[in-house]
N, C-alpha and C. Protein backbone atom coordinates (compact mmCIF):
# COMPACT_ATOMS: atom_id res chain seq x y z
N UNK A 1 33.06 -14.02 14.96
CA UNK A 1 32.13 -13.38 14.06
C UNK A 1 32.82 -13.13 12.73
N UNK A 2 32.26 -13.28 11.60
CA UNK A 2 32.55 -13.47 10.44
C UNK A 2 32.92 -11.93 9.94
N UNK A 3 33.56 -11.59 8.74
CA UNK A 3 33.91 -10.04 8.52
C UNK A 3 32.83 -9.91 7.59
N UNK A 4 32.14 -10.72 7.20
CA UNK A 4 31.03 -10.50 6.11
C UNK A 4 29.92 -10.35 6.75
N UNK A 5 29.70 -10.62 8.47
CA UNK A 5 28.73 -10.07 8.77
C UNK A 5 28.60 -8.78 9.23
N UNK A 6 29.42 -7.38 9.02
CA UNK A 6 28.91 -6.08 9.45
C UNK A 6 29.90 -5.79 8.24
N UNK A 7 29.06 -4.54 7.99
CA UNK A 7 29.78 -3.41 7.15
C UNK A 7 31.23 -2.44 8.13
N UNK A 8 31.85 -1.97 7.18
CA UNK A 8 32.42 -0.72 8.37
C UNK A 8 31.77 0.02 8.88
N UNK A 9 32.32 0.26 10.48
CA UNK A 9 31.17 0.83 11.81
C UNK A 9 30.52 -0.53 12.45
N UNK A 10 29.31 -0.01 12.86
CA UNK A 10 28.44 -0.95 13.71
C UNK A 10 27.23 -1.41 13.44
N UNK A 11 26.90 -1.16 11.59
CA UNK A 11 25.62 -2.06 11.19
C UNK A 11 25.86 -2.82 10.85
N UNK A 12 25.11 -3.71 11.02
CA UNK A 12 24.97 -5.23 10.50
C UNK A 12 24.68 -5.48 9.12
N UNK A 13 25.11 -6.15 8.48
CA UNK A 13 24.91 -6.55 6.64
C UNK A 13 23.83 -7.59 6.30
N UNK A 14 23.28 -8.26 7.70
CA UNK A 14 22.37 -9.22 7.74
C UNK A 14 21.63 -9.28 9.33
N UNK A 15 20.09 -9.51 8.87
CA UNK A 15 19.62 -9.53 10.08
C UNK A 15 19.81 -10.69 11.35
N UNK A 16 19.74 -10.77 12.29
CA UNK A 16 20.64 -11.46 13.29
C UNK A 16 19.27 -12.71 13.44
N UNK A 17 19.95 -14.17 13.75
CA UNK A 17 19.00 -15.42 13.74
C UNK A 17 17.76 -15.45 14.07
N UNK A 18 17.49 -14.54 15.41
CA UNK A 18 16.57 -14.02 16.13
C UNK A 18 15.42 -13.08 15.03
N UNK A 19 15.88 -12.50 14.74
CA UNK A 19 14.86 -11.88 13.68
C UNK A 19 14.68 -12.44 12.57
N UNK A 20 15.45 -13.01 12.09
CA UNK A 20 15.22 -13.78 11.07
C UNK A 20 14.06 -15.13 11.37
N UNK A 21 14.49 -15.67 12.42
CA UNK A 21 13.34 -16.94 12.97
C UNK A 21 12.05 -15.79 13.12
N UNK A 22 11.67 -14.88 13.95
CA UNK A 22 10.29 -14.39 14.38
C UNK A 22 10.39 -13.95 12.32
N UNK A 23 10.60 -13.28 11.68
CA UNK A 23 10.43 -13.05 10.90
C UNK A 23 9.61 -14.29 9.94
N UNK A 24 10.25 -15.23 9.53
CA UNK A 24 9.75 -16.58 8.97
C UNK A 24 8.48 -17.19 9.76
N UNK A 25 8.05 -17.20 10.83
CA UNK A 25 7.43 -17.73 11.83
C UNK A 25 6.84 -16.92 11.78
N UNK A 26 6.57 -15.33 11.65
CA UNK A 26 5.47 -14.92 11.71
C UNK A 26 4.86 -14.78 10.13
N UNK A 27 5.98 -15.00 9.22
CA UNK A 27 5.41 -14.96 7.76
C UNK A 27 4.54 -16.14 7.76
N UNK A 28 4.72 -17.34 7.96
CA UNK A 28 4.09 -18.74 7.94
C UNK A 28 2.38 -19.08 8.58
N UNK A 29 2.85 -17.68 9.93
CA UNK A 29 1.54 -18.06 10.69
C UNK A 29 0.69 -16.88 10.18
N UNK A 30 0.91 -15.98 9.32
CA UNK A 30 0.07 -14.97 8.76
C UNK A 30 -0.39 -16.18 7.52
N UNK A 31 0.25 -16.14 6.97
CA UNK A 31 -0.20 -16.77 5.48
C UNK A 31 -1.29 -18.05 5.71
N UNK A 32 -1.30 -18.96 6.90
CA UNK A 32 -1.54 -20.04 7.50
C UNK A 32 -3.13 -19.26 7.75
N UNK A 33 -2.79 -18.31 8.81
CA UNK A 33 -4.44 -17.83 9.54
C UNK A 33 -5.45 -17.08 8.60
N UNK A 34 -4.66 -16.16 7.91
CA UNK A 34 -5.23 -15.97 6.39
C UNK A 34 -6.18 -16.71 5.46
N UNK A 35 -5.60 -17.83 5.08
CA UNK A 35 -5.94 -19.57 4.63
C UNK A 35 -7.13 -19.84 5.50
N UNK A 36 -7.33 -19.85 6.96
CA UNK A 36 -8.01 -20.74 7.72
C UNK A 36 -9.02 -19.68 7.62
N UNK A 37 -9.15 -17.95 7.67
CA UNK A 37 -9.94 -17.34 7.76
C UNK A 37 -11.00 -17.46 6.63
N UNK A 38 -10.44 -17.01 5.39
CA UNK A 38 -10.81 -17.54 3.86
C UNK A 38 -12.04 -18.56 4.22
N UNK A 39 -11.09 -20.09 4.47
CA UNK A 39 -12.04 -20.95 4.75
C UNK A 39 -12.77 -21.07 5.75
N UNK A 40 -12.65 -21.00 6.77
CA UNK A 40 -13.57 -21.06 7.58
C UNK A 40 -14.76 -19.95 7.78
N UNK A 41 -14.77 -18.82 7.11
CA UNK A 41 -16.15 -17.98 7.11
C UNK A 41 -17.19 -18.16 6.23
N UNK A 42 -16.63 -19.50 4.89
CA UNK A 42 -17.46 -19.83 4.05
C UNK A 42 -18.07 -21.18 4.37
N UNK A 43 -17.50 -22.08 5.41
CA UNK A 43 -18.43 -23.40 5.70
C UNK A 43 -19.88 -22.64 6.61
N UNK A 44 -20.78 -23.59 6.23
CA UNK A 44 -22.21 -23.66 7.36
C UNK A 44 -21.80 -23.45 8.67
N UNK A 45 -22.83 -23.15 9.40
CA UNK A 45 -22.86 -23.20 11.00
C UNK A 45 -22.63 -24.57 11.00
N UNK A 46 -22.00 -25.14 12.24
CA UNK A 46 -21.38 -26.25 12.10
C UNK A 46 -20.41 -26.77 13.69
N UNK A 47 -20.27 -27.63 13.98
CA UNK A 47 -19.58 -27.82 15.15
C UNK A 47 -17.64 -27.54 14.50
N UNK A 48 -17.35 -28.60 13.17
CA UNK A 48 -16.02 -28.16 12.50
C UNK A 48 -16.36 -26.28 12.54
N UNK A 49 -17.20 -25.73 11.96
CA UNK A 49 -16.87 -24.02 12.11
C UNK A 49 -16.29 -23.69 13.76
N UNK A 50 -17.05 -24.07 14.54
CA UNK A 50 -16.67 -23.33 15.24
C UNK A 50 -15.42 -23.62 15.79
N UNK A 51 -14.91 -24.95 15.90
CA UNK A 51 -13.54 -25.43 15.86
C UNK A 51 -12.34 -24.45 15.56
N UNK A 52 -12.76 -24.22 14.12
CA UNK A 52 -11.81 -23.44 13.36
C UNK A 52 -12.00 -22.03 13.03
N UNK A 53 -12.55 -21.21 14.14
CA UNK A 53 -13.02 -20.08 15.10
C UNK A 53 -12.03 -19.83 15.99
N UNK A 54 -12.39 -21.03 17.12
CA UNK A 54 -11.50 -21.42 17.68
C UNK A 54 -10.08 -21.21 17.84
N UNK A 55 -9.71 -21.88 16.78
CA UNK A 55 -8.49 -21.94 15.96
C UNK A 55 -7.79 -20.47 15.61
N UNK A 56 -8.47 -20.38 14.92
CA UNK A 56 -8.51 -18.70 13.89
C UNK A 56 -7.87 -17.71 15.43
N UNK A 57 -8.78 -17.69 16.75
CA UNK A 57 -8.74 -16.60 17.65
C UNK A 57 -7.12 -17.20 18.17
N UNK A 58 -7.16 -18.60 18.39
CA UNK A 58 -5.72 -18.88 19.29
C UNK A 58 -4.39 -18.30 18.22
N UNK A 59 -4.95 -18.43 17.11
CA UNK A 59 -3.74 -18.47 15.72
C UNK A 59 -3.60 -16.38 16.28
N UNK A 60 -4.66 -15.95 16.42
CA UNK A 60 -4.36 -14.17 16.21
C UNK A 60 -3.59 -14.01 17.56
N UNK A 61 -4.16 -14.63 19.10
CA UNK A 61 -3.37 -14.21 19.96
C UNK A 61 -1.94 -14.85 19.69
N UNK A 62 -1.22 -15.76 18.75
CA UNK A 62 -0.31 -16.31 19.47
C UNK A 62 0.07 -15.05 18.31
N UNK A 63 -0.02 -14.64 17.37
CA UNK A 63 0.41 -14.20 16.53
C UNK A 63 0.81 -12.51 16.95
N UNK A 64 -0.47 -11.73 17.92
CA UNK A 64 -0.33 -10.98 18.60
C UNK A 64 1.30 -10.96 19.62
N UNK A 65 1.34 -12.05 20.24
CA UNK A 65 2.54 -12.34 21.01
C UNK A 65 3.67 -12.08 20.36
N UNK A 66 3.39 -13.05 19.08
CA UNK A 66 5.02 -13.08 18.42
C UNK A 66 5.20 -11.60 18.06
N UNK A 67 4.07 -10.82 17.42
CA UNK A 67 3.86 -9.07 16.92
C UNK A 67 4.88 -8.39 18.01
N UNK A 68 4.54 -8.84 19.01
CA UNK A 68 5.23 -7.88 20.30
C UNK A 68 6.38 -8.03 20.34
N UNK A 69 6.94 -9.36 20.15
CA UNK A 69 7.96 -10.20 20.47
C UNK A 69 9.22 -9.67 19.65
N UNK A 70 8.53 -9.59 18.50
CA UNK A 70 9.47 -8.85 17.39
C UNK A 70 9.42 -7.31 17.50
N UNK A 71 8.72 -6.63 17.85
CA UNK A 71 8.84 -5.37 17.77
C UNK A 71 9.57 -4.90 18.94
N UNK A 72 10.03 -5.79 20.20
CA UNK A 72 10.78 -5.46 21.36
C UNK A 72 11.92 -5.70 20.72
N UNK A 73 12.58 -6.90 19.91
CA UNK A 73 13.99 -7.54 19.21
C UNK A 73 13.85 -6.25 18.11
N UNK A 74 13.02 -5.92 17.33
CA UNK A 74 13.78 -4.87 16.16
C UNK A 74 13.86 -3.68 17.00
N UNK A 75 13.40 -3.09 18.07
CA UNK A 75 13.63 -1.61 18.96
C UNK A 75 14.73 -1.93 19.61
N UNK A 76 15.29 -3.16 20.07
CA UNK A 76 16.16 -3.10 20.79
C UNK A 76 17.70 -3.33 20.10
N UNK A 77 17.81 -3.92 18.73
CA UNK A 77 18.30 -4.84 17.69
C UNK A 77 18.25 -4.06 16.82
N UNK A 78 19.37 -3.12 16.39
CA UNK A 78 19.46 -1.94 15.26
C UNK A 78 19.55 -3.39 13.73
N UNK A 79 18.01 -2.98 13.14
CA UNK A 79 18.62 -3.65 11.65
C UNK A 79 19.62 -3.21 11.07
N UNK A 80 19.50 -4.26 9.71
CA UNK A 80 20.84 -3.87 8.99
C UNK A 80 20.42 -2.77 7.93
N UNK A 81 21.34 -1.88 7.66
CA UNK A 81 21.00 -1.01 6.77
C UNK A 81 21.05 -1.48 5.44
N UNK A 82 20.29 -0.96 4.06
CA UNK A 82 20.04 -1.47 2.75
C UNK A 82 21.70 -0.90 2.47
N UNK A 83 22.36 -2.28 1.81
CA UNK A 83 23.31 -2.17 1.27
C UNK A 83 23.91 -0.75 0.41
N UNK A 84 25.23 -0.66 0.34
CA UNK A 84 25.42 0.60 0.04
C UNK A 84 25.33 1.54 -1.49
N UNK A 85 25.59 -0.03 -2.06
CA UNK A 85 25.12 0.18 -4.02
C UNK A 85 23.62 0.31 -3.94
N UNK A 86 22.86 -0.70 -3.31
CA UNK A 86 21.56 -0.30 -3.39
C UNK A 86 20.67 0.67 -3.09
N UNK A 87 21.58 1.80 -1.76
CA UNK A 87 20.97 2.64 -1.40
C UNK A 87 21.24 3.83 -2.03
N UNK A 88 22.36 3.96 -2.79
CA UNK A 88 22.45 4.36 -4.04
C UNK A 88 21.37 4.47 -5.35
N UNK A 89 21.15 3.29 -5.72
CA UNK A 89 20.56 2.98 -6.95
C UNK A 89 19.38 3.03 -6.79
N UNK A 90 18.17 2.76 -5.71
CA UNK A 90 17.77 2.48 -5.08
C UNK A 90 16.79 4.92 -5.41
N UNK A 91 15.32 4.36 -6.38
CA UNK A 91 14.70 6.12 -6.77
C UNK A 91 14.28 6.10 -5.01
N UNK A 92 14.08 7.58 -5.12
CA UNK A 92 13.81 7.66 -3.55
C UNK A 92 12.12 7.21 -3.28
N UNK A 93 11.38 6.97 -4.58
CA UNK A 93 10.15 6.81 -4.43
C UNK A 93 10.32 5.19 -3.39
N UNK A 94 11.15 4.49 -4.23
CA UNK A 94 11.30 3.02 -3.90
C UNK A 94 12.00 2.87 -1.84
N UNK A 95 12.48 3.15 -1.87
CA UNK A 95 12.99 3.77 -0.17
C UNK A 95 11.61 4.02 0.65
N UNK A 96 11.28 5.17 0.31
CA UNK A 96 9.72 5.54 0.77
C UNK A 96 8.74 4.04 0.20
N UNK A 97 8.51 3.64 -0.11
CA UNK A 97 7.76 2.55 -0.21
C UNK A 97 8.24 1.30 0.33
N UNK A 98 9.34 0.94 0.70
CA UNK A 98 10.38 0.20 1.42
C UNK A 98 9.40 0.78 2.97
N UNK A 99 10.53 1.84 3.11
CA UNK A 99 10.03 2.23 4.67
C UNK A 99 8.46 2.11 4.83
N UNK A 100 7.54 2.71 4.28
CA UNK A 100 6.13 2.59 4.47
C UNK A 100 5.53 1.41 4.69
N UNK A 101 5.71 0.21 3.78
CA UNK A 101 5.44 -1.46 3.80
C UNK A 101 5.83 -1.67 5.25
N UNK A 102 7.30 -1.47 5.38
CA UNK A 102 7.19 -2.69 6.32
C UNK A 102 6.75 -1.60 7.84
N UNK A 103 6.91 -0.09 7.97
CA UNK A 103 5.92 0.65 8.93
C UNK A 103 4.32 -0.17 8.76
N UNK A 104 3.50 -0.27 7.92
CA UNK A 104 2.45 -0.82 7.46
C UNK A 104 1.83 -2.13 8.54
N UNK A 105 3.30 -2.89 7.41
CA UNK A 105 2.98 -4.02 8.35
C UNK A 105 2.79 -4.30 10.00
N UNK A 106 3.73 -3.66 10.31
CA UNK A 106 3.95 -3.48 12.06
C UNK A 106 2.62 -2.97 12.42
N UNK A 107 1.99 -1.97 11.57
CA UNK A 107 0.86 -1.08 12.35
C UNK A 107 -0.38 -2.59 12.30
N UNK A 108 -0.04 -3.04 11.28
CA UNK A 108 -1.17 -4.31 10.52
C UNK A 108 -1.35 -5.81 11.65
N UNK A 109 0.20 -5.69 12.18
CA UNK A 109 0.36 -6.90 12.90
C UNK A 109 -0.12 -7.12 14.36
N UNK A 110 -0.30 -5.59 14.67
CA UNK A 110 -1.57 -5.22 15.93
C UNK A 110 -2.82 -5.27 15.55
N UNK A 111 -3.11 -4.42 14.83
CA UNK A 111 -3.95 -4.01 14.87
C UNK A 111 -5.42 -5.14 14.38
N UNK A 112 -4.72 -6.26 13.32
CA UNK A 112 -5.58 -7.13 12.43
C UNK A 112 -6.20 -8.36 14.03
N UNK A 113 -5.26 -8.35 14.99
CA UNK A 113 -5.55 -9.55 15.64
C UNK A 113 -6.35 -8.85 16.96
N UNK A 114 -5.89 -7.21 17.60
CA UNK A 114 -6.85 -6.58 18.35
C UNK A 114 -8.58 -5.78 17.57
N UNK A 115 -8.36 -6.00 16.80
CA UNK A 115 -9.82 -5.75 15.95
C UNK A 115 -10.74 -7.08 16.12
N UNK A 116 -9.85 -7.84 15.50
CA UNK A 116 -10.46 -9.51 15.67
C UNK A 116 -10.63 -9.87 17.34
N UNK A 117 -10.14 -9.43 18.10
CA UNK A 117 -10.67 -9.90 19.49
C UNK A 117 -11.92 -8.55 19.88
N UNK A 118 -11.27 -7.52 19.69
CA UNK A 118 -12.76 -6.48 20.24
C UNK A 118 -13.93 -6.85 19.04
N UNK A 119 -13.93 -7.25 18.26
CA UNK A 119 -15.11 -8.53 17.77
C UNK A 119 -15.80 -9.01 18.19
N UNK A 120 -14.87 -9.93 18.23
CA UNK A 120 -14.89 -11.40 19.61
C UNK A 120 -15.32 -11.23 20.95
N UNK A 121 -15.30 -9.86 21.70
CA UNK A 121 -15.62 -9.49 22.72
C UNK A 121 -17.19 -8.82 22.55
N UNK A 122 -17.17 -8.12 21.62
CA UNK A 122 -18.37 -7.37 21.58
C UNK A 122 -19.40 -8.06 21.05
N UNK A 123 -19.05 -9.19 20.30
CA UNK A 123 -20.39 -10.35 19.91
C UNK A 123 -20.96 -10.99 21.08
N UNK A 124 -19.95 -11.19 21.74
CA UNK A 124 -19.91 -12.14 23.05
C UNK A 124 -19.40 -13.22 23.16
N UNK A 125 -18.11 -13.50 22.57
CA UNK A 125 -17.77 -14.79 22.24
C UNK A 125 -16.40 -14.47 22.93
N UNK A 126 -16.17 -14.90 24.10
CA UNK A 126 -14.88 -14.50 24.79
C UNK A 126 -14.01 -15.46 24.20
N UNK A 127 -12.97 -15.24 24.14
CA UNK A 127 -11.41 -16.26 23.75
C UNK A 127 -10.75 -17.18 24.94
N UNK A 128 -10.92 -18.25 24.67
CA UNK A 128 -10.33 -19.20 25.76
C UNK A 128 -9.02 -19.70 25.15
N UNK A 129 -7.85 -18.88 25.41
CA UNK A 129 -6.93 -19.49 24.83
C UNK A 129 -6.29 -20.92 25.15
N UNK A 130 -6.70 -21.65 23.85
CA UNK A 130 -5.98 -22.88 23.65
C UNK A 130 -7.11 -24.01 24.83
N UNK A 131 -8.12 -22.62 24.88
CA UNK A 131 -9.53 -23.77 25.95
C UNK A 131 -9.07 -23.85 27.50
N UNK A 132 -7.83 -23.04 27.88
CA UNK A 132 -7.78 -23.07 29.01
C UNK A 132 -7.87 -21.80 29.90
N UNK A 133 -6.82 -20.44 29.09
CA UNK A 133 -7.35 -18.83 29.78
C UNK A 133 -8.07 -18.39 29.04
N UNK A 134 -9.13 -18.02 29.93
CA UNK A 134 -9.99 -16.72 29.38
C UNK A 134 -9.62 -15.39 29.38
N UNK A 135 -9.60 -14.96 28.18
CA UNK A 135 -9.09 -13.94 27.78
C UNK A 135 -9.59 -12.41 28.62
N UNK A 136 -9.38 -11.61 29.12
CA UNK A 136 -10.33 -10.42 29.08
C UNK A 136 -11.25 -9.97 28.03
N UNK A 137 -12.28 -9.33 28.01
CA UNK A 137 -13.23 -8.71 27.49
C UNK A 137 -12.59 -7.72 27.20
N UNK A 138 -12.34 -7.29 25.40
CA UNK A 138 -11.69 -6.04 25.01
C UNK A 138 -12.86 -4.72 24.91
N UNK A 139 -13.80 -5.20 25.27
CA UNK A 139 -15.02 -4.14 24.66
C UNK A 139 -16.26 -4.75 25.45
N UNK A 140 -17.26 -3.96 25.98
CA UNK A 140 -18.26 -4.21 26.24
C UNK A 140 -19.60 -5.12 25.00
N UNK A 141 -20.21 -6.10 25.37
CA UNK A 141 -20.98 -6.73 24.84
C UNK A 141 -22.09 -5.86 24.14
N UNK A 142 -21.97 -6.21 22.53
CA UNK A 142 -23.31 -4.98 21.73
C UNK A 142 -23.31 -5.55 20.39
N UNK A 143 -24.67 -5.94 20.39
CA UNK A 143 -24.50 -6.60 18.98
C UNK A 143 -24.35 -5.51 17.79
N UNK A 144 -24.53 -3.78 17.97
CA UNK A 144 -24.32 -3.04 17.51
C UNK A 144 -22.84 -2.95 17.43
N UNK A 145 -21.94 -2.99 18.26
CA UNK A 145 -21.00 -2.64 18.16
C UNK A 145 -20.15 -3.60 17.58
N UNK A 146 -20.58 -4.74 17.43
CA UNK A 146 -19.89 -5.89 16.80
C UNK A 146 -19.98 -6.13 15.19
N UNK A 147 -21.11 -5.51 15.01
CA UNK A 147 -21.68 -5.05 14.04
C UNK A 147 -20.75 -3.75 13.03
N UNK A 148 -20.48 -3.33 13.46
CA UNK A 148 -19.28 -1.72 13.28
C UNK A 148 -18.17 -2.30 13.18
N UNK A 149 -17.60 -3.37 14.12
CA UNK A 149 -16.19 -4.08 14.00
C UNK A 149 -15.91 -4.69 12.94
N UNK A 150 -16.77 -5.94 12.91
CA UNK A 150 -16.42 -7.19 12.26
C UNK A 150 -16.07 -6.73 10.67
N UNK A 151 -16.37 -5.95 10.37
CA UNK A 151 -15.84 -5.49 8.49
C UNK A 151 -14.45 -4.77 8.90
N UNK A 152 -13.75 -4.31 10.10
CA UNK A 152 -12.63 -3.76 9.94
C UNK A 152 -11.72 -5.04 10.11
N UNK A 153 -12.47 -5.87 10.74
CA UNK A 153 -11.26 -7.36 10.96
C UNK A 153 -11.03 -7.48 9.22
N UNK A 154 -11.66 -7.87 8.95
CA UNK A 154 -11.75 -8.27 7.42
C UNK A 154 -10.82 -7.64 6.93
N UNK A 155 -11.31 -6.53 6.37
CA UNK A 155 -10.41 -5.15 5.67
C UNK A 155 -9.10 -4.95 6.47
N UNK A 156 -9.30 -5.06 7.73
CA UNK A 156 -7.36 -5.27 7.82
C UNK A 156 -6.53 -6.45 6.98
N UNK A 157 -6.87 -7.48 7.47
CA UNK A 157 -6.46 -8.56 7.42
C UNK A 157 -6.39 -8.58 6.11
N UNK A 158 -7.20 -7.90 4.93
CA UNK A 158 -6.82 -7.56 3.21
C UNK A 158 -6.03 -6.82 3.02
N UNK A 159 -5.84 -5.57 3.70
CA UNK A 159 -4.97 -4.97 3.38
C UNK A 159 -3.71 -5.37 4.03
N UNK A 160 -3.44 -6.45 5.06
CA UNK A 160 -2.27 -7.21 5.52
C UNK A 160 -1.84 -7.34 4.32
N UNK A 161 -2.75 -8.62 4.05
CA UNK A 161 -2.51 -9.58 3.19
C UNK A 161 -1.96 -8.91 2.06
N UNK A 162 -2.32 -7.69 1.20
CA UNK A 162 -1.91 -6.75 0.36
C UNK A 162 -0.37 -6.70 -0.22
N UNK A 163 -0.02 -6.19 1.64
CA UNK A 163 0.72 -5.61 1.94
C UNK A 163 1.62 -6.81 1.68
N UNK A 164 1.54 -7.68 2.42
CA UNK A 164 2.48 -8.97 2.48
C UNK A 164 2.51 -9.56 0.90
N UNK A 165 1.90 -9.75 -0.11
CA UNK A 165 1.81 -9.87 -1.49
C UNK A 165 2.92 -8.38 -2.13
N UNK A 166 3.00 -7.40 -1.72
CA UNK A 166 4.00 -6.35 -2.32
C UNK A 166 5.61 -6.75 -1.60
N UNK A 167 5.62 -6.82 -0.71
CA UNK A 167 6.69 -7.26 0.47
C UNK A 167 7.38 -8.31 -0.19
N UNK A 168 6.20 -9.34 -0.76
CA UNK A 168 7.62 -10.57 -1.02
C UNK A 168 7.45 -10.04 -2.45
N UNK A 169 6.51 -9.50 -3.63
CA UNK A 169 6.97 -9.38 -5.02
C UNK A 169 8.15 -8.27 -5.09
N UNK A 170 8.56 -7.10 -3.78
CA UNK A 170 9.49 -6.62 -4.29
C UNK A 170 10.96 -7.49 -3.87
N UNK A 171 10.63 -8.11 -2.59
CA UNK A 171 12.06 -9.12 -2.42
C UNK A 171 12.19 -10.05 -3.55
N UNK A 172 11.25 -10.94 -4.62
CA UNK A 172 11.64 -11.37 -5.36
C UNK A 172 12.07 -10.14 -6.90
N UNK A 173 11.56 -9.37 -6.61
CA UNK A 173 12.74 -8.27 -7.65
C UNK A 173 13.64 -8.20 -7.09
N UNK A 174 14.50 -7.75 -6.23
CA UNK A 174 15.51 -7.60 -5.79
C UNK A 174 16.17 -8.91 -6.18
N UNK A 175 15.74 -9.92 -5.83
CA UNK A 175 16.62 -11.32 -6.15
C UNK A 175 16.48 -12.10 -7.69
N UNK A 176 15.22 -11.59 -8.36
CA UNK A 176 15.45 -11.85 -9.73
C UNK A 176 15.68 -11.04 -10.75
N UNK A 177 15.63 -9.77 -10.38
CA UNK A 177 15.39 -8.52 -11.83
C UNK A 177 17.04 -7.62 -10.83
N UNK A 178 16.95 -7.51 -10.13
CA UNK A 178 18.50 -6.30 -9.60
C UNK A 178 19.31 -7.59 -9.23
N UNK A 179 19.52 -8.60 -8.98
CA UNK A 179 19.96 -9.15 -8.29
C UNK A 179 20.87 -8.87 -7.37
N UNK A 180 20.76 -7.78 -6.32
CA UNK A 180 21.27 -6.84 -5.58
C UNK A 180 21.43 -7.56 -4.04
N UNK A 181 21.09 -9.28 -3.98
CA UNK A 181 21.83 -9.72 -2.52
C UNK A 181 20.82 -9.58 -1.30
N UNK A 182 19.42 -8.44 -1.84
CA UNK A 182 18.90 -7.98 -0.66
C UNK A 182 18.34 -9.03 0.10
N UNK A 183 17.58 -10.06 -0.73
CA UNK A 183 17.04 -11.22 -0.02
C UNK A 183 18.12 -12.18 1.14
N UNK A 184 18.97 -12.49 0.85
CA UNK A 184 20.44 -12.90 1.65
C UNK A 184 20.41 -11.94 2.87
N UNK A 185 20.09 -11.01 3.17
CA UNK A 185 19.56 -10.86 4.40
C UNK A 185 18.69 -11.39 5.65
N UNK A 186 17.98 -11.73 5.00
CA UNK A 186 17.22 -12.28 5.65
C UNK A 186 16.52 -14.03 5.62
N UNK A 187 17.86 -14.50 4.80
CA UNK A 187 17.88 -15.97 4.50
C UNK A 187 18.74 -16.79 5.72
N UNK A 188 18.40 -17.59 6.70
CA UNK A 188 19.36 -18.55 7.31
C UNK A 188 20.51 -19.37 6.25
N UNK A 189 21.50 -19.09 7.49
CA UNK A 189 22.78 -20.30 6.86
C UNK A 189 23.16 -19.19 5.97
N UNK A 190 22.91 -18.43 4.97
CA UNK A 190 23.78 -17.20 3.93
C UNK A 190 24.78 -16.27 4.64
N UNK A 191 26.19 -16.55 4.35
CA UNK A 191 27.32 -15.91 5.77
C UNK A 191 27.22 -14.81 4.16
């Protein structure tokens, strides 16, 4: 192990491959299902719509999975702490907005893909993942109640999206306006 990967003590100076891969992989498949949602709620009724319905529900459960996947690796997997000049320099407003984003996101990364299935359940449109398991029923069948849902799928998934638009404009400050290293955290191959 390299001396540039931990500070003195026992934090890490960079997040470990494992988080770094679910990290990228889940950035890709947010930005991706995002894209497909966009488009696909504006084509006609259609056999391609419902395809990419389809699509859209397998893209939230797998995305659900990876959500979990990562939140067991960062509870179990102490991140690395914000460097020590930066946590310094670093107004405390900016810290608190640090911590809050990426709390945010985590709450966002449940919650956008179990909204979108108790939807999906309460319209009546069960999830066959990938066309082979049928999913459970998150909610009893009501066109009322599907009715009440379907604008919070939305409005999560904006304020994801929000969220993920502040997330990378402050990592590209950090790497173009402080140039303070923070992004090199969480870059593969950067010892």
């Amino acid at each position: 192990m390299s001396s540039l990967s931990y500070e003195t003590g026992s934090r890490p100076l960079r997040y470990s491959g494992t988080a770094m891969l679910l990290h990228w992989v889940l950035a890709i498949a947010l930005i991706a299902i995002f894209g497909l949602g966009l488009y696909m709620t504006g084509l006609p009724f259609s056999p391609q719509r419902l395809k990419l319905y389809n699509w859209h529900k397998w893209a939230g459960v797998t995305i659900l999975a990876l959500s979990l996947l990562r939140l067991v690796w960062r509870i179990t997997h102490r991140p690395p702490a914000l460097p020590l000049a930066m946590e310094r320099a670093m107004p405390v407003w900016q810290k608190a907005a640090h911590h809050a984003t990426h709390h945010l996101l985590y709450v966002l990364f449940f919650a956008v893909p179990l909204i979108g299935w108790a939807y999906s359940s309460a319209a009546g449109f069960p999830i066959v993942f990938l066309g082979v398991w049928q999913l459970p029923d998150f909610v009893p069948v009501s066109k009322e109640l599907a009715e009440a849902i379907k604008p919070w799928h939305e409005l999560s998934a904006y304020a994801m999206a929000g969220l993920v638009v502040v997330h990378v404009a402050a990592a590209l400050k950090h790497q173009t306006i402080d140039r303070d290293g923070l992004l090199q955290r969480m870059l593969p191959g950067k010892r």
